[in-house]
Protein backbone atom coordinates (compact mmCIF):
# COMPACT_ATOMS: atom_id res chain seq x y z
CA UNK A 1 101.26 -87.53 21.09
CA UNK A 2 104.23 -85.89 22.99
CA UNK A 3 106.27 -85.52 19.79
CA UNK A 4 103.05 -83.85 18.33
CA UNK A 5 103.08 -81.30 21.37
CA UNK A 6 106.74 -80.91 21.54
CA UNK A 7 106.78 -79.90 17.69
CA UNK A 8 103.63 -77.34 17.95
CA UNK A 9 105.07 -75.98 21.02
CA UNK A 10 108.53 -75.50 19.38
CA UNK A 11 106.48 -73.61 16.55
CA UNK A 12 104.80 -71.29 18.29
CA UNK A 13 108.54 -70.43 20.75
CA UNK A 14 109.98 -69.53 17.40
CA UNK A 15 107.27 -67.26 16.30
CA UNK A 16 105.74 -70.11 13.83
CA UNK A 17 102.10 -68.94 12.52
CA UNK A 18 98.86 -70.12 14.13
CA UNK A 19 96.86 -72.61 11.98
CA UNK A 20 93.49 -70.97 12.72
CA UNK A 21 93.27 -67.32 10.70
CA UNK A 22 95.70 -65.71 8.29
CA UNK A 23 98.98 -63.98 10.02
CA UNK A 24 100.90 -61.23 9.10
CA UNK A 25 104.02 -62.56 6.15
CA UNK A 26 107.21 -62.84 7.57
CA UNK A 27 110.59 -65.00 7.72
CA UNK A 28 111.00 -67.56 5.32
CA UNK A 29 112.87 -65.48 2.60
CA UNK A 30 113.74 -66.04 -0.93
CA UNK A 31 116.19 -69.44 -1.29
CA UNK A 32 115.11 -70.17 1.95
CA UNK A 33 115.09 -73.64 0.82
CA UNK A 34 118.26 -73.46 -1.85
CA UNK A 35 115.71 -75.15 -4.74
CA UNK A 36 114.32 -74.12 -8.08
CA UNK A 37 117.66 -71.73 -8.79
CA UNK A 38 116.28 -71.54 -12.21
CA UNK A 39 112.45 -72.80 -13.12
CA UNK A 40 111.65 -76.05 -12.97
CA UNK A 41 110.23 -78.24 -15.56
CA UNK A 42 108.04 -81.42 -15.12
CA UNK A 43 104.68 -82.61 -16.01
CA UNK A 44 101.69 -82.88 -13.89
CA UNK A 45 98.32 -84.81 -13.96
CA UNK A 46 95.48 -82.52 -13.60
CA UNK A 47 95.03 -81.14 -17.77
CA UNK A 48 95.42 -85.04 -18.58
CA UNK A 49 93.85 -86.91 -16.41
CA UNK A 50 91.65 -84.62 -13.84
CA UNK A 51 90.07 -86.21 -10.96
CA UNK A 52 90.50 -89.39 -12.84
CA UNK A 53 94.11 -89.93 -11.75
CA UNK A 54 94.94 -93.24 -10.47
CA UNK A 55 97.74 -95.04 -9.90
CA UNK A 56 97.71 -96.74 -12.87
CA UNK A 57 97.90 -93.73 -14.98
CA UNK A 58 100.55 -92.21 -13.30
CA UNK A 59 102.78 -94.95 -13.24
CA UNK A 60 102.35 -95.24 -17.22
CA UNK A 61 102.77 -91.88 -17.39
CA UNK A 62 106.36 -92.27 -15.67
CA UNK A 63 107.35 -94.16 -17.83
CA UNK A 64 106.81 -92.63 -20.76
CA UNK A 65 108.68 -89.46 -19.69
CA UNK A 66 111.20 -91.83 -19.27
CA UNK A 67 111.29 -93.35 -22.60
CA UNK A 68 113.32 -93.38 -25.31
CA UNK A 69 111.19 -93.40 -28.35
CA UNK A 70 112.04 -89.63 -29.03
CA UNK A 71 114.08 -88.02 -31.51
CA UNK A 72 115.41 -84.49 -30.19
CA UNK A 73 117.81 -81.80 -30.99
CA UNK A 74 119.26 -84.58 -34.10
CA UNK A 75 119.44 -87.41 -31.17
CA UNK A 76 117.75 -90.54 -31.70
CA UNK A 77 116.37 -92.44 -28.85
CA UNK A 78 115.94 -89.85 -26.00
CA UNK A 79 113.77 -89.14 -23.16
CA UNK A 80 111.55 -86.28 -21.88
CA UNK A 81 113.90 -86.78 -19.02
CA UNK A 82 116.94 -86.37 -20.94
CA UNK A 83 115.23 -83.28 -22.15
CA UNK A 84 115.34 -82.21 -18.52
CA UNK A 85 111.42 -82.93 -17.47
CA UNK A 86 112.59 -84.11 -14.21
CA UNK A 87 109.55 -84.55 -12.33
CA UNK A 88 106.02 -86.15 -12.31
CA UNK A 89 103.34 -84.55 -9.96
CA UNK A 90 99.98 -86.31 -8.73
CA UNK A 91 97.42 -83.60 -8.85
CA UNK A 92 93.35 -83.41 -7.33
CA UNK A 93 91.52 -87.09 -6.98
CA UNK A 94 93.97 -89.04 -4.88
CA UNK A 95 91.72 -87.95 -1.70
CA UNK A 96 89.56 -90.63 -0.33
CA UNK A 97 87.09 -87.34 0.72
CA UNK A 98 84.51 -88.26 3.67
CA UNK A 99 86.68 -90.74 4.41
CA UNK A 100 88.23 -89.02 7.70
CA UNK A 101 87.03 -88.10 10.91
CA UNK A 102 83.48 -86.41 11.11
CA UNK A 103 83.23 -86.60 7.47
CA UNK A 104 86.19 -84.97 6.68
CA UNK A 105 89.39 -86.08 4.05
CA UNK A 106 91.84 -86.38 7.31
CA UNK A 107 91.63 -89.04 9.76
CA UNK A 108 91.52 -88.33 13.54
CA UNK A 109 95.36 -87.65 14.23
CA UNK A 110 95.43 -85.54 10.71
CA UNK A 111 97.05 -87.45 8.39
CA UNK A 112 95.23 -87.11 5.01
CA UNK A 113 93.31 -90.00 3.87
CA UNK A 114 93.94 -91.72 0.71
CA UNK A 115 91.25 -93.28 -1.75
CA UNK A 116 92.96 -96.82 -2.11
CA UNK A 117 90.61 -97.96 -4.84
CA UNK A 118 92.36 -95.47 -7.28
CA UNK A 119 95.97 -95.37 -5.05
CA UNK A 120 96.54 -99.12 -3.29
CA UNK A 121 100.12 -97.68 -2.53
CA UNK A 122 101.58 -94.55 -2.25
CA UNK A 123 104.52 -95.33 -1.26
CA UNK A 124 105.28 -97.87 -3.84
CA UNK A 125 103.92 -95.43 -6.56
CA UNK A 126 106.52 -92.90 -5.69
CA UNK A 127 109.49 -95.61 -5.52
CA UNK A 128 108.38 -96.62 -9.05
CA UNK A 129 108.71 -92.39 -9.81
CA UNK A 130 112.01 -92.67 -7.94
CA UNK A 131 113.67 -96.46 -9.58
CA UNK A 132 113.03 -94.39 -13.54
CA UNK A 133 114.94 -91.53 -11.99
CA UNK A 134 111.85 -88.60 -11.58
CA UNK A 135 110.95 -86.30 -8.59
CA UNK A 136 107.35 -86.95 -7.64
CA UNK A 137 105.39 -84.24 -6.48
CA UNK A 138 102.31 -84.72 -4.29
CA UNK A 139 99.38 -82.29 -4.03
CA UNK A 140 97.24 -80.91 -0.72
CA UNK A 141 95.14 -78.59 0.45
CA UNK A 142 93.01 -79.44 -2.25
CA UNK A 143 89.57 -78.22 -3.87
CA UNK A 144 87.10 -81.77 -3.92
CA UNK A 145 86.77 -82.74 -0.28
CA UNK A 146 85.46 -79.18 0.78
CA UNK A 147 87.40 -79.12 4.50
CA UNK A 148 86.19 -75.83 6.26
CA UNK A 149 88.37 -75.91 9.49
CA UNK A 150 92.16 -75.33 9.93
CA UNK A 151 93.62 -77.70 12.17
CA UNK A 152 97.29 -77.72 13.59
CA UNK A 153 97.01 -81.64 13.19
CA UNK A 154 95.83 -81.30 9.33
CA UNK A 155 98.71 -79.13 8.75
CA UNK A 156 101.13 -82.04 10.58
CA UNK A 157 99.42 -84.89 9.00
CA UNK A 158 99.84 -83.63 5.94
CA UNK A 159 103.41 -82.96 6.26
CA UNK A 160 104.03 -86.24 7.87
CA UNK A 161 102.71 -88.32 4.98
CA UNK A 162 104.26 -86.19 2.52
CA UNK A 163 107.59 -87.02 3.92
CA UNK A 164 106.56 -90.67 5.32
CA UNK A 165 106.06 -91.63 1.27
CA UNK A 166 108.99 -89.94 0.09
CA UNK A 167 107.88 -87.29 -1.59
CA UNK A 168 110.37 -84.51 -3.48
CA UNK A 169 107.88 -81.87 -3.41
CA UNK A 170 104.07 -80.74 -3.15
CA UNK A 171 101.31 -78.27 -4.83
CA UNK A 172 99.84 -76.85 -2.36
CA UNK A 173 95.88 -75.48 -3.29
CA UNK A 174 94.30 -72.97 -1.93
CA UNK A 175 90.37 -74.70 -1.78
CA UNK A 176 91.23 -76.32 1.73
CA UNK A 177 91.03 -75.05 5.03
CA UNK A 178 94.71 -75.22 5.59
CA UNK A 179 96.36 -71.40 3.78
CA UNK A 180 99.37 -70.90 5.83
CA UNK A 181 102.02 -71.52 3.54
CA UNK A 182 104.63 -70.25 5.98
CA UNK A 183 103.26 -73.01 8.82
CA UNK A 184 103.63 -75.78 6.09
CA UNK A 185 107.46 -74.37 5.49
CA UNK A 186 108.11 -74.44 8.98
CA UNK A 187 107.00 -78.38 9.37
CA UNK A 188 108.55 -78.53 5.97
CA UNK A 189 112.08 -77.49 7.26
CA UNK A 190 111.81 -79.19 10.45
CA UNK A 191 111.80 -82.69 8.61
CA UNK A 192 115.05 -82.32 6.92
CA UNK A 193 114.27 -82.32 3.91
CA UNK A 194 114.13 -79.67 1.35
CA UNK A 195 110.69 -79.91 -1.30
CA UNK A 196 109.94 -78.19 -4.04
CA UNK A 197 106.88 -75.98 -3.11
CA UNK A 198 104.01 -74.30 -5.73
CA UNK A 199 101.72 -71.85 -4.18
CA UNK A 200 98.42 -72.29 -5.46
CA UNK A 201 96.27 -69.89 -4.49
CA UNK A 202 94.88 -68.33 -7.41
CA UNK A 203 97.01 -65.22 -7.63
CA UNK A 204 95.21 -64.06 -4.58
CA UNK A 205 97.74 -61.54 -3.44
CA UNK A 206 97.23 -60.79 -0.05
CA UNK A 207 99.02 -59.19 3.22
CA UNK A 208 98.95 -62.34 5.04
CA UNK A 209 100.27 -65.69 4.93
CA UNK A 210 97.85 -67.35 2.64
CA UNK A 211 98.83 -64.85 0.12
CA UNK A 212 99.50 -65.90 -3.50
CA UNK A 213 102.06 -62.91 -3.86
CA UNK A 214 105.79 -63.43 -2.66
CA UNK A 215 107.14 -60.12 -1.60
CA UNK A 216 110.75 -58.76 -1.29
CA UNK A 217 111.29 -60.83 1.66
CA UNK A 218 109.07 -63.46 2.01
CA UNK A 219 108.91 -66.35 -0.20
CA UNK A 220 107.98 -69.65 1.60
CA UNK A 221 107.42 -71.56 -1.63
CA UNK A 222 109.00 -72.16 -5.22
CA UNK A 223 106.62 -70.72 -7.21
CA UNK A 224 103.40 -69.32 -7.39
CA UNK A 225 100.04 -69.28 -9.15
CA UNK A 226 99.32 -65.69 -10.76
CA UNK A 227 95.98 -66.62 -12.36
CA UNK A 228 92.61 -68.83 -12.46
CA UNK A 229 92.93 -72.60 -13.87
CA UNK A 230 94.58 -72.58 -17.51
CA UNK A 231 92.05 -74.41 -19.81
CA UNK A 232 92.78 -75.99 -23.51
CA UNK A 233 90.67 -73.35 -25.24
CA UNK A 234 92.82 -71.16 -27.64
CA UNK A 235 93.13 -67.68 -25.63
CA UNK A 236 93.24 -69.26 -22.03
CA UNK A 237 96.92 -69.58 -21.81
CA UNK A 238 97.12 -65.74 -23.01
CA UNK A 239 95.45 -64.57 -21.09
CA UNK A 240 96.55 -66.08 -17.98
CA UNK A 241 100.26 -64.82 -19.35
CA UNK A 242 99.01 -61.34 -18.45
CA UNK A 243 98.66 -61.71 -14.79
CA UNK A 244 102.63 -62.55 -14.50
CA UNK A 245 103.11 -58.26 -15.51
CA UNK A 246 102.35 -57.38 -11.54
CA UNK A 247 105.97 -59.66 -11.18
CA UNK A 248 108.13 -58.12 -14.16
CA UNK A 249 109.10 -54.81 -12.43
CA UNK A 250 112.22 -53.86 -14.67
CA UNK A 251 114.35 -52.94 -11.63
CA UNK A 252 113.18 -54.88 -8.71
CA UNK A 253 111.02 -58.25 -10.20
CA UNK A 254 109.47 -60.58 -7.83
CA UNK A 255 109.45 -63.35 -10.04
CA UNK A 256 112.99 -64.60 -9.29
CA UNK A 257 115.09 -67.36 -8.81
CA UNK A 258 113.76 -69.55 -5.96
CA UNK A 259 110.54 -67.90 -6.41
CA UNK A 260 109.16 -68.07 -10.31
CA UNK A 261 105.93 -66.48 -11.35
CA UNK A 262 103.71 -69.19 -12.72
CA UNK A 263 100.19 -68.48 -15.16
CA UNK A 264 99.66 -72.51 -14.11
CA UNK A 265 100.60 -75.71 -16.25
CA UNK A 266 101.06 -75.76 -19.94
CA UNK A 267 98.36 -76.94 -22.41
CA UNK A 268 101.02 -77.03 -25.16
CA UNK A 269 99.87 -80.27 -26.99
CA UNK A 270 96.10 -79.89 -25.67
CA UNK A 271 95.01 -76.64 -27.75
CA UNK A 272 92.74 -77.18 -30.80
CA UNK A 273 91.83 -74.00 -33.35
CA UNK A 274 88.38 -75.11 -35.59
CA UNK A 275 88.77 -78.51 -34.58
CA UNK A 276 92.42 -79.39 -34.73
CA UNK A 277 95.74 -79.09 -33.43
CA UNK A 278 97.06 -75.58 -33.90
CA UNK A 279 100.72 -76.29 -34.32
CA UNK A 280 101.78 -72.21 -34.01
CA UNK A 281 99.72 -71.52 -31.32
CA UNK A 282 100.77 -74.31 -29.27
CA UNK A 283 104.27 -73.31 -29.85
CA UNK A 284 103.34 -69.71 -28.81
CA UNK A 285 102.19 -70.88 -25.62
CA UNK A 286 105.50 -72.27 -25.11
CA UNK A 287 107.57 -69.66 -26.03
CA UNK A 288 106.08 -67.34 -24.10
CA UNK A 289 106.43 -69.38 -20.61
CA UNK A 290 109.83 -69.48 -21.52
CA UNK A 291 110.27 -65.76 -21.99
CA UNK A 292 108.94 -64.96 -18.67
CA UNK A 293 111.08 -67.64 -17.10
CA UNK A 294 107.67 -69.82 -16.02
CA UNK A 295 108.56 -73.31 -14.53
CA UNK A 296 107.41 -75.21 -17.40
CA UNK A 297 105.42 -78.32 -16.20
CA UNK A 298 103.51 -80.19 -19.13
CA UNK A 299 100.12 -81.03 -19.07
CA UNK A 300 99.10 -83.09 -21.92
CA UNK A 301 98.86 -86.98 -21.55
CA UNK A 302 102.52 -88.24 -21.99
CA UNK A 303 100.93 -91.83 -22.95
CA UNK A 304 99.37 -90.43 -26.34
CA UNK A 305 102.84 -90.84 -28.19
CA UNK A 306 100.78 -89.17 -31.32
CA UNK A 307 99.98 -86.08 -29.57
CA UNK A 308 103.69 -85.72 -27.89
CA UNK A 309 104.96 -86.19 -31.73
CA UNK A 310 103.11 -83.41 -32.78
CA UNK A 311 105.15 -80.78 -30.69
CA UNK A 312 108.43 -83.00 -29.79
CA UNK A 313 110.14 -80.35 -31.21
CA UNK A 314 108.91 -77.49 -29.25
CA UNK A 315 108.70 -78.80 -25.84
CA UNK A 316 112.54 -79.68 -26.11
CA UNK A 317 113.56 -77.09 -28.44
CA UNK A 318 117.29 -76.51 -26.41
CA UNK A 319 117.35 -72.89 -27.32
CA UNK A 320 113.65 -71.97 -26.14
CA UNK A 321 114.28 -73.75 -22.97
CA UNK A 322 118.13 -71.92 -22.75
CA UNK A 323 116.13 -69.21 -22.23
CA UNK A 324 113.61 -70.51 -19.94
CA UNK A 325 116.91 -71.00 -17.77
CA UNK A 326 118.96 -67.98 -18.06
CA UNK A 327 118.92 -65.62 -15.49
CA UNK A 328 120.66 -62.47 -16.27
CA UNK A 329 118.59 -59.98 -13.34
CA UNK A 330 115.16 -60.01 -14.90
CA UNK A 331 113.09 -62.99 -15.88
CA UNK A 332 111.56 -61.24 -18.90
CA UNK A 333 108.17 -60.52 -20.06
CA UNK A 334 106.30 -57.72 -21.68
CA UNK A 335 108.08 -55.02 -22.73
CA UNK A 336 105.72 -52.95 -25.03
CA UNK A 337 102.04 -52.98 -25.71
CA UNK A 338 100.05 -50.90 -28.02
CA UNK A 339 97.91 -47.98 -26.26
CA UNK A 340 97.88 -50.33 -23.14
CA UNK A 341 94.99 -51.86 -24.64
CA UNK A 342 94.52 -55.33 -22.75
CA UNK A 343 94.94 -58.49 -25.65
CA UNK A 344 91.67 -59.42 -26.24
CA UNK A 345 90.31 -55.87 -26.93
CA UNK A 346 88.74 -56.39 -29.97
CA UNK A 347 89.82 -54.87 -33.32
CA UNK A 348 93.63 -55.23 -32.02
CA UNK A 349 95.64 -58.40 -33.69
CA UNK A 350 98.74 -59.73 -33.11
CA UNK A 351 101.88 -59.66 -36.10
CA UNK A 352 101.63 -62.72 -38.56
CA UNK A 353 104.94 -63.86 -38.74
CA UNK A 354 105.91 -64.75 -41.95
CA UNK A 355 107.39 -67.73 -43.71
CA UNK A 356 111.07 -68.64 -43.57
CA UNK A 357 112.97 -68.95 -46.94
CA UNK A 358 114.23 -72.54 -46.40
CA UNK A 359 116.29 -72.00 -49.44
CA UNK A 360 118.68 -69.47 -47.58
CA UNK A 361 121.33 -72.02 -46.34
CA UNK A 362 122.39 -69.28 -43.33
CA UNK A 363 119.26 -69.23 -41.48
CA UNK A 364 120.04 -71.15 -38.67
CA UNK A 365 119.28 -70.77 -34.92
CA UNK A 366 122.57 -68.82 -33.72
CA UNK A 367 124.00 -65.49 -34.45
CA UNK A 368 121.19 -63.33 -33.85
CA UNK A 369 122.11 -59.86 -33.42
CA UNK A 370 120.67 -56.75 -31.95
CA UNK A 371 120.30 -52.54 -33.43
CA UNK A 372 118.22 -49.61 -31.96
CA UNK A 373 114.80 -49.82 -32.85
CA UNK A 374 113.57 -46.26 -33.48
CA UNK A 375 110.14 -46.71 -30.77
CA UNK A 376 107.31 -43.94 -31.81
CA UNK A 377 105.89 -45.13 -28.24
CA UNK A 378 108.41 -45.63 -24.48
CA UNK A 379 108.28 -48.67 -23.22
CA UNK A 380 109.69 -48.01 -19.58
CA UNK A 381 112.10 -45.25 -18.58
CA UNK A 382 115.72 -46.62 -18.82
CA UNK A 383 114.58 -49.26 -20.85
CA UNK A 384 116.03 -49.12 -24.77
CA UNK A 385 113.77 -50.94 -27.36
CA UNK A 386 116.01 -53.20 -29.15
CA UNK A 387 114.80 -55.08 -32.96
CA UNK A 388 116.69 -58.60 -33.42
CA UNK A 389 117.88 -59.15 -36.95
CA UNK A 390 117.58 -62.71 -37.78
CA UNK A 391 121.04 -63.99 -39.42
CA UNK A 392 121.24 -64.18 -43.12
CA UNK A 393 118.83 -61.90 -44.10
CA UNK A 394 115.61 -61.68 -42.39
CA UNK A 395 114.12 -65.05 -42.22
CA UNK A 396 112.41 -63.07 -38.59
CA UNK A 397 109.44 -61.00 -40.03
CA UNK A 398 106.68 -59.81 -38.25
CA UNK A 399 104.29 -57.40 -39.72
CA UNK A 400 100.34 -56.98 -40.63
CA UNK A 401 97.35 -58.41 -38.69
CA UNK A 402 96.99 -62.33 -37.70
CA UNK A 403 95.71 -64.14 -34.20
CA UNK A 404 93.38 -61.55 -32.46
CA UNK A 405 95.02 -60.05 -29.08
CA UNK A 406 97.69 -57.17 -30.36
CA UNK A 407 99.60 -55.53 -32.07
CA UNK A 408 103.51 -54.72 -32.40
CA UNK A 409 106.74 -56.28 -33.26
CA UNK A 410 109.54 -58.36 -32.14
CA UNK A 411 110.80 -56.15 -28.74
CA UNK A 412 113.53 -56.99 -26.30
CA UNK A 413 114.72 -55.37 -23.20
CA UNK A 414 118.18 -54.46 -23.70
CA UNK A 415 118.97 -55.37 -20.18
CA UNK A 416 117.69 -59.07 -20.01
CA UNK A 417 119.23 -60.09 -23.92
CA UNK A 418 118.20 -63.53 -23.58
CA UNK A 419 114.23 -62.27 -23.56
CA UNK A 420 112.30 -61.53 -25.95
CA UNK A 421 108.22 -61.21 -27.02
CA UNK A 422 106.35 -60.56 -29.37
């Protein structure tokens, strides 16, 4: 109890933020922690298993992004590790909710209770994570047990046991009663230990500390939600793409190393079009979170080796992911749209892009090269619409009308070359 006062009281002398009602942003400023230089890339639970997560699942789940059954980049017997999916994360339905104090999910001194029918130990489940060589990631704050009350001690426990289990990182909802994401940085920091952080408050952008929204100098997490849940239907992950254009300023972005814009988890894998797999637009999907420099954390259930075959080769295609992880001042992200008309406006399509001709022995994935592109429409001021010419001859085409959503060609923004969309 006196280390519990000592801390709170060592809080509030530096200025710390009061648990009870939102506070003004401030300190905590981007690379506050020195992690997530460039976006990370994981996998985590909730578009696999839901709230049926259990410690069971997860632990199969480690270790098949650990094993080396896969075929990538012309190497035979490689890991989604080895591809560089470093990290597992346990998402909503560990909470043993009603299970605290008064009903609550946290027991009298604050630490969060677990449901140890699903999760017999924690602990143990994150060594496993730890003995294949992953980061485990924990998740708090969340939607299911309904907590209405902030509590200083809900903040600590939570905090505590994070760290008392060995965690490397947490999601951090936004459905609890406990928003301050610079108060869980503080207790954060004060353990010693750096964690990987994702804001997930809804792209709620707000002036206070519970905001979804980094700004220029404030930045108490890794990255952070710009959207609603992403869902497996086929125009779910577009649209959620749009909501990271508030963080693409072409001068000044907030999305950032440290602090990456994030439309939520991918559903590459998980997207059916009239009843199947839609090969394309699942590799759409993740092309475009690597264009806007996204942390790219899988969602589809690792276990199902079938459904993992069927897009091996985009989830660790080296040069989509290159780009995912080059920073040259902008993360990327649209650069052009027709009329300003939003993507599902009906009427408007996307380009088709057509067929490569496999016959043409120089179409490979290197030398691309760049010419003015004579724009009828601006894109930004100072910005010069570039068209890439595919080596060889073309193989790169992208004209007439095919997925609904918009229209235009292959763009990029002659100051980030390593984006580019569509």
């Amino acid at each position: 109890m006196q280390l519990r006062c000592c801390l709170v009281a060592a809080l509030l002398a530096a200025g710390g933020a009061q648990a009870q009602g939102a506070q003004p942003r401030s300190g905590y400023p981007v690379g506050w922690n020195g992690l997530a230089e460039t976006p990370p890339l994981g996998w985590r639970s909730w578009n696999a298993w839901n709230t049926r997560v259990s410690q069971a699942n997860m632990e199969q789940t480690i270790d098949a992004l650990v094993a080396k059954v896969w075929t990538t980049d012309g190497k035979a017997n490689t890991s989604l590790l080895e591809a560089g999916y470093l990290s597992a994360g346990i998402d909503e339905g560990w909470e043993g909710c009603g299970m605290g104090v008064n009903g609550t999910q946290h027991a009298a001194g604050g630490n969060p209770v677990i449901n140890t029918q699903k999760f017999p130990d924690m602990a143990g489940l994150v060594k496993h994570g730890h003995d294949a060589g992953l980061k485990i990631g924990w998740y708090e704050n969340g939607c299911a047990c309904g907590e209405k009350k902030a509590l200083m001690q809900n903040y600590e426990g939570d905090v505590r046991q994070l760290h008392a289990f060995g965690f490397d990182g947490v999601k951090l909802d936004g459905c609890g009663a406990q928003r301050n994401l610079t108060l869980y940085a503080q207790l954060m920091n004060r353990t010693g230990k750096s964690y990987l952080i994702e804001n997930c408050h809804f792209g709620r952008c707000t002036d206070w500390d519970n905001s979804s929204c980094p700004t220029a100098a404030w930045c108490p997490f890794n990255w952070y939600r710009t959207s609603g849940d992403i869902n497996s239907s086929p125009m779910s992950w577009l649209r959620n793409l749009q909501t990271t254009i508030a963080f693409q300023d072409p001068v000044a972005p907030l999305s950032r190393p440290h602090c990456w814009a994030y439309p939520d988890m991918l559903e590459v894998g998980n997207i059916n079009v009239n009843g199947r797999m839609h090969y394309e637009w699942n590799r759409a999907h993740f092309g475009a979170w690597s264009v806007i420099s996204s942390p790219l954390i899988l969602g589809m259930d690792v276990t199902q080796t079938e459904r993992v075959a069927a897009v091996i080769d985009v989830i660790t295609n080296k040069h989509a992911i290159a780009v995912n992880q080059a920073w040259h001042g902008h993360p990327g992200g649209l650069v052009w749209s027709k009329g300003g008309l939003p993507p599902w406006t009906p009427g408007v399509h996307y380009p088709a892009a057509r067929l490569c001709n496999l016959s043409n022995s120089n179409l490979k994935q290197a030398g691309w090269s760049m010419r003015p592109s004579s724009a009828e429409e601006p894109i930004a001021p100072g910005v010069q619409q570039q068209a890439i010419v595919a080596p060889g001859g073309g193989c790169l085409e992208a004209k007439g009308s095919g997925y609904g959503g918009g229209s235009g060609g292959l763009v990029i923004n002659n100051n980030t070359y390593n984006n580019a969309i569509i």
